[in-house]
N, C-alpha and C. Protein backbone atom coordinates (compact mmCIF):
# COMPACT_ATOMS: atom_id res chain seq x y z
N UNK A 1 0.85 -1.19 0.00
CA UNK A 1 0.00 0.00 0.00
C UNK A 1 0.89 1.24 0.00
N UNK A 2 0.07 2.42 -0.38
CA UNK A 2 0.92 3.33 -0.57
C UNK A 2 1.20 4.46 0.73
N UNK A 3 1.99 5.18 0.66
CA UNK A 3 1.61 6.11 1.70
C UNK A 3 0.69 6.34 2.84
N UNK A 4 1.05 6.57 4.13
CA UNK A 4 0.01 6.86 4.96
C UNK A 4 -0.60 7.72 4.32
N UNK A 5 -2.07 8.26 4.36
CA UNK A 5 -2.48 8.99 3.97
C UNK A 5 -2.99 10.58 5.33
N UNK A 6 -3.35 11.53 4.66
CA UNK A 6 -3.15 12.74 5.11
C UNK A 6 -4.26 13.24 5.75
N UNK A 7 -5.35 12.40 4.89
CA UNK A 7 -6.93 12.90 5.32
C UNK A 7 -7.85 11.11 4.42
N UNK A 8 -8.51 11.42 5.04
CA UNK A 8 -9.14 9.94 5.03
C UNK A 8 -11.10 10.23 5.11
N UNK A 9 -11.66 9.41 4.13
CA UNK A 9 -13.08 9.78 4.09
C UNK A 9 -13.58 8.75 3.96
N UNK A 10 -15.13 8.33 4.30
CA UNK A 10 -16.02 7.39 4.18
C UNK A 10 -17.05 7.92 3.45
N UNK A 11 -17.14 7.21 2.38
CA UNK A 11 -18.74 7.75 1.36
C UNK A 11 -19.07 6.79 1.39
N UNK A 12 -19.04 5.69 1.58
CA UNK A 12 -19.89 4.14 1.67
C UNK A 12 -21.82 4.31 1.60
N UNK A 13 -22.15 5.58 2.22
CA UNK A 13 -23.61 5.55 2.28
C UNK A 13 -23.66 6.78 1.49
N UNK A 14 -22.73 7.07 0.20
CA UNK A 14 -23.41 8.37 -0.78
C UNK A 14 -23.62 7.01 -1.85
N UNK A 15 -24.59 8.27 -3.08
CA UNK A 15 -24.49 7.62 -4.26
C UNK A 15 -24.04 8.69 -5.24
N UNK A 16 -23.80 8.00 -6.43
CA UNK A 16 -23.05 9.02 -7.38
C UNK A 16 -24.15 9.89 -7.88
N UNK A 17 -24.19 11.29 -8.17
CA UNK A 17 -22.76 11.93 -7.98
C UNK A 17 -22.20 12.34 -6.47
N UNK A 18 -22.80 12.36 -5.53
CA UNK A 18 -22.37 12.82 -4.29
C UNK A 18 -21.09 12.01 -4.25
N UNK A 19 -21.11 10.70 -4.33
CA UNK A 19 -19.41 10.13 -4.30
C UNK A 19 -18.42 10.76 -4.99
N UNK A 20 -18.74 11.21 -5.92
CA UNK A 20 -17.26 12.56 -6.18
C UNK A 20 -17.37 13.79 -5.67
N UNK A 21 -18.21 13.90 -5.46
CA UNK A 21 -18.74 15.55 -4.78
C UNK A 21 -18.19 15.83 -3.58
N UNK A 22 -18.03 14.80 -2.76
CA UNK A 22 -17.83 14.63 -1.42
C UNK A 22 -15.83 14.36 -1.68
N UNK A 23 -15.63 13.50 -2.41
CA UNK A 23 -13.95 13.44 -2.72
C UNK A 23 -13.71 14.92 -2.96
N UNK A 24 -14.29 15.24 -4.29
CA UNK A 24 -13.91 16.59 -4.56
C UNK A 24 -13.67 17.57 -3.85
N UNK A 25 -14.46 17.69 -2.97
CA UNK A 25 -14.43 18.96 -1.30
C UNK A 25 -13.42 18.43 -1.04
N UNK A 26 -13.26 17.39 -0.54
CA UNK A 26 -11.81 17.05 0.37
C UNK A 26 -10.77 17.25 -0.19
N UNK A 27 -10.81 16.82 -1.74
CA UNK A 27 -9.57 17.03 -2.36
C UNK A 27 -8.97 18.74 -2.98
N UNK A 28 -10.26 19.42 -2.52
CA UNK A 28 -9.83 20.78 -2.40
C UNK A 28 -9.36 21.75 -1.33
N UNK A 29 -9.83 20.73 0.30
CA UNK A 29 -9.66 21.39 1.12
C UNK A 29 -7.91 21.27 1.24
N UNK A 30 -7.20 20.17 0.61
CA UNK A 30 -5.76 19.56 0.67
C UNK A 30 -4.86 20.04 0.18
N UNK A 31 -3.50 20.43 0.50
CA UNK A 31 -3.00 20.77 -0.01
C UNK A 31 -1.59 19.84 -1.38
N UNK A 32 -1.33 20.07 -2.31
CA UNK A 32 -0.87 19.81 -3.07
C UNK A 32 0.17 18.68 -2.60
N UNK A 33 0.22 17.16 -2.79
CA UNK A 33 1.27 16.48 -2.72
C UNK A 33 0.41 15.23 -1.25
N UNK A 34 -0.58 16.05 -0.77
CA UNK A 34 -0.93 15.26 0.43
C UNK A 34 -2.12 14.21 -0.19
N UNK A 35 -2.44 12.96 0.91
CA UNK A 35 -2.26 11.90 0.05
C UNK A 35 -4.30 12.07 0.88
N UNK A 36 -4.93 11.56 0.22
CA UNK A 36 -6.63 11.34 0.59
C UNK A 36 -6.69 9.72 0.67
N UNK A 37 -7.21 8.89 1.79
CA UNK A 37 -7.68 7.72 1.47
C UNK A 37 -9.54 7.67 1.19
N UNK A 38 -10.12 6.94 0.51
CA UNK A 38 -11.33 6.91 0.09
C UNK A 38 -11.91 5.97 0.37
N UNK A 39 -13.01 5.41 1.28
CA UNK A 39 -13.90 3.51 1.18
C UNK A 39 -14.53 4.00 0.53
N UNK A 40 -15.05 3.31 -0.07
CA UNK A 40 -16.62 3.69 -1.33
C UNK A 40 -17.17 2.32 -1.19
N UNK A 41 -18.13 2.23 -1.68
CA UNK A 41 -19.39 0.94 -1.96
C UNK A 41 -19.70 0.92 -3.33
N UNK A 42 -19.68 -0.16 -4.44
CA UNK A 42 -20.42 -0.06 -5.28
C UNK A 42 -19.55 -0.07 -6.74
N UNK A 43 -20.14 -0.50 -7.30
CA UNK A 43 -19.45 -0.35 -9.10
C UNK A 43 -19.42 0.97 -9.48
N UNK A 44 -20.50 1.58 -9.24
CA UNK A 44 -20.30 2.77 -10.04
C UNK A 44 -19.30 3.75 -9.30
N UNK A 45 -19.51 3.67 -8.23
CA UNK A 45 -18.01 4.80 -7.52
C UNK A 45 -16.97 3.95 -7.53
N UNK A 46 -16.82 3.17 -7.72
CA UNK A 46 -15.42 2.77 -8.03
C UNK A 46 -15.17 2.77 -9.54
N UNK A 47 -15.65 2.92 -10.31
CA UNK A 47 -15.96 3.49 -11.85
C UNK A 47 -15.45 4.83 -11.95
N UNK A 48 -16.38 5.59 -10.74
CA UNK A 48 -16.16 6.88 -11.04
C UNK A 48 -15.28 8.28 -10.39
N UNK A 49 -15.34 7.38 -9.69
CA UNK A 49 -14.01 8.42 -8.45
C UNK A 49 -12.93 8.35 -8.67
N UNK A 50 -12.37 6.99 -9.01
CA UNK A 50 -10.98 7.31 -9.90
C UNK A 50 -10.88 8.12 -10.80
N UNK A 51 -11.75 7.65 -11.70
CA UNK A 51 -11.44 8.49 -13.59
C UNK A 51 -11.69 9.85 -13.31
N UNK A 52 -13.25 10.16 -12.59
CA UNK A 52 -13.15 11.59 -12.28
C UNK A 52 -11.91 12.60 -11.50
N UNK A 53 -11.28 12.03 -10.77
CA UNK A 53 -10.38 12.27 -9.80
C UNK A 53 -8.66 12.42 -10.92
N UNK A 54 -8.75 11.22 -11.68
CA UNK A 54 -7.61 11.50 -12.39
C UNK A 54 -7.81 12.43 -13.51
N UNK A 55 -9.28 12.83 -13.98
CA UNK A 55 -9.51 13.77 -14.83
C UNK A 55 -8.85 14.75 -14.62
N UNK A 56 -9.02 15.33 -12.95
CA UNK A 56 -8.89 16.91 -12.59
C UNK A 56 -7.57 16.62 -12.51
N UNK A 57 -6.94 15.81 -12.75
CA UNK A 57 -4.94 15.62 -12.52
C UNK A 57 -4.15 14.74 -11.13
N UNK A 58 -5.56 14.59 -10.37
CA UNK A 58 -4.51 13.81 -9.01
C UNK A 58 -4.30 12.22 -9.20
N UNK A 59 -3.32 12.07 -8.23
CA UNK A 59 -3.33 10.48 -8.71
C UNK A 59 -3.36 9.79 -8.30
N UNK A 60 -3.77 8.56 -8.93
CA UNK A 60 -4.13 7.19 -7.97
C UNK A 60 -3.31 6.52 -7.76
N UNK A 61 -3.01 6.14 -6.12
CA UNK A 61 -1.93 5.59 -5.76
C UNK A 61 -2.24 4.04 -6.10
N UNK A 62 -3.63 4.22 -5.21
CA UNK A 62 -4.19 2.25 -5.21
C UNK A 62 -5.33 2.47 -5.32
N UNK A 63 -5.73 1.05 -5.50
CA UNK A 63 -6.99 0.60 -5.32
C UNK A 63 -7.14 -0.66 -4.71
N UNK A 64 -7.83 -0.71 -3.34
CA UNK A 64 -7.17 -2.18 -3.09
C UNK A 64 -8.69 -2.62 -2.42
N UNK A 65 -8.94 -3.96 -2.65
CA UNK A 65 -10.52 -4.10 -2.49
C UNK A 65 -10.43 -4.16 -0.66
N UNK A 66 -11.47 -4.49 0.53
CA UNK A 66 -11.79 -4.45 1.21
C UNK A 66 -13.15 -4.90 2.08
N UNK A 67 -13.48 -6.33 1.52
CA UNK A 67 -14.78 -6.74 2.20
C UNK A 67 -15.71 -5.99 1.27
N UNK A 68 -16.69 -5.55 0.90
CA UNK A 68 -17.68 -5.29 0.17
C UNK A 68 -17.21 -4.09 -0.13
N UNK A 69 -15.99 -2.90 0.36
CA UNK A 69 -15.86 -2.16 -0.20
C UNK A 69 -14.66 -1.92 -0.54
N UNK A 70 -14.30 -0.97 -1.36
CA UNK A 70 -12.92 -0.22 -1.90
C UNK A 70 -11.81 0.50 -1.24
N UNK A 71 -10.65 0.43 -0.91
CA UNK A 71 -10.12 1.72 -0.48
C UNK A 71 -9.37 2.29 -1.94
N UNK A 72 -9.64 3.72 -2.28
CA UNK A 72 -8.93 4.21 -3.33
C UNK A 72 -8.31 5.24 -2.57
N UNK A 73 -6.72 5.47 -3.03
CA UNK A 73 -5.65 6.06 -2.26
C UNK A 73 -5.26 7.11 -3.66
N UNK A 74 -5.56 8.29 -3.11
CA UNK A 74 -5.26 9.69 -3.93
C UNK A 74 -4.45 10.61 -3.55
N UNK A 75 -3.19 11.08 -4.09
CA UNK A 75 -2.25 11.85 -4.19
C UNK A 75 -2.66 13.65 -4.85
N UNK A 76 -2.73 14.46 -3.95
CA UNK A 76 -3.27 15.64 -4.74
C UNK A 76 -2.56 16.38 -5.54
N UNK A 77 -3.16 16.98 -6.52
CA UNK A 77 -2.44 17.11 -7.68
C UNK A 77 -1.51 18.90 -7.26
């Protein structure tokens, strides 16, 4: 796994779009280089929180599954 991370969130009970909506805030409140961990639930946020997330330029460290859910590990851009 990658890096401890810097700030850490649970969206497990959003649905999309709030599952990027909710990354997105966080990943704006952060400053540049610091690392976000993410659980999510579901195909479609794990579909979409990456790609959206690498759209705006940050990057994905991991993705590593977790019992019914995801942890996705983000580096801010």
């Amino acid at each position: 796994m990658s890096a401890e991370p810097d700030h850490t969130i649970d969206i497990t009970g959003e649905v999309c779009p709030m599952t990027f909506v909710r990354t997105k805030l966080q990943l704006e409140r952060m400053r540049s280089g610091e690392v976000l961990r993410v659980r999510l639930r579901g195909e479609e946020p794990l579909r979409n929180v990456p790609r959206a997330a690498g759209d705006e330029g940050h990057i994905i460290l991991g993705i590593i599954p977790d019992g019914s859910d995801h942890i996705v590990t983000i580096r801010r851009a």
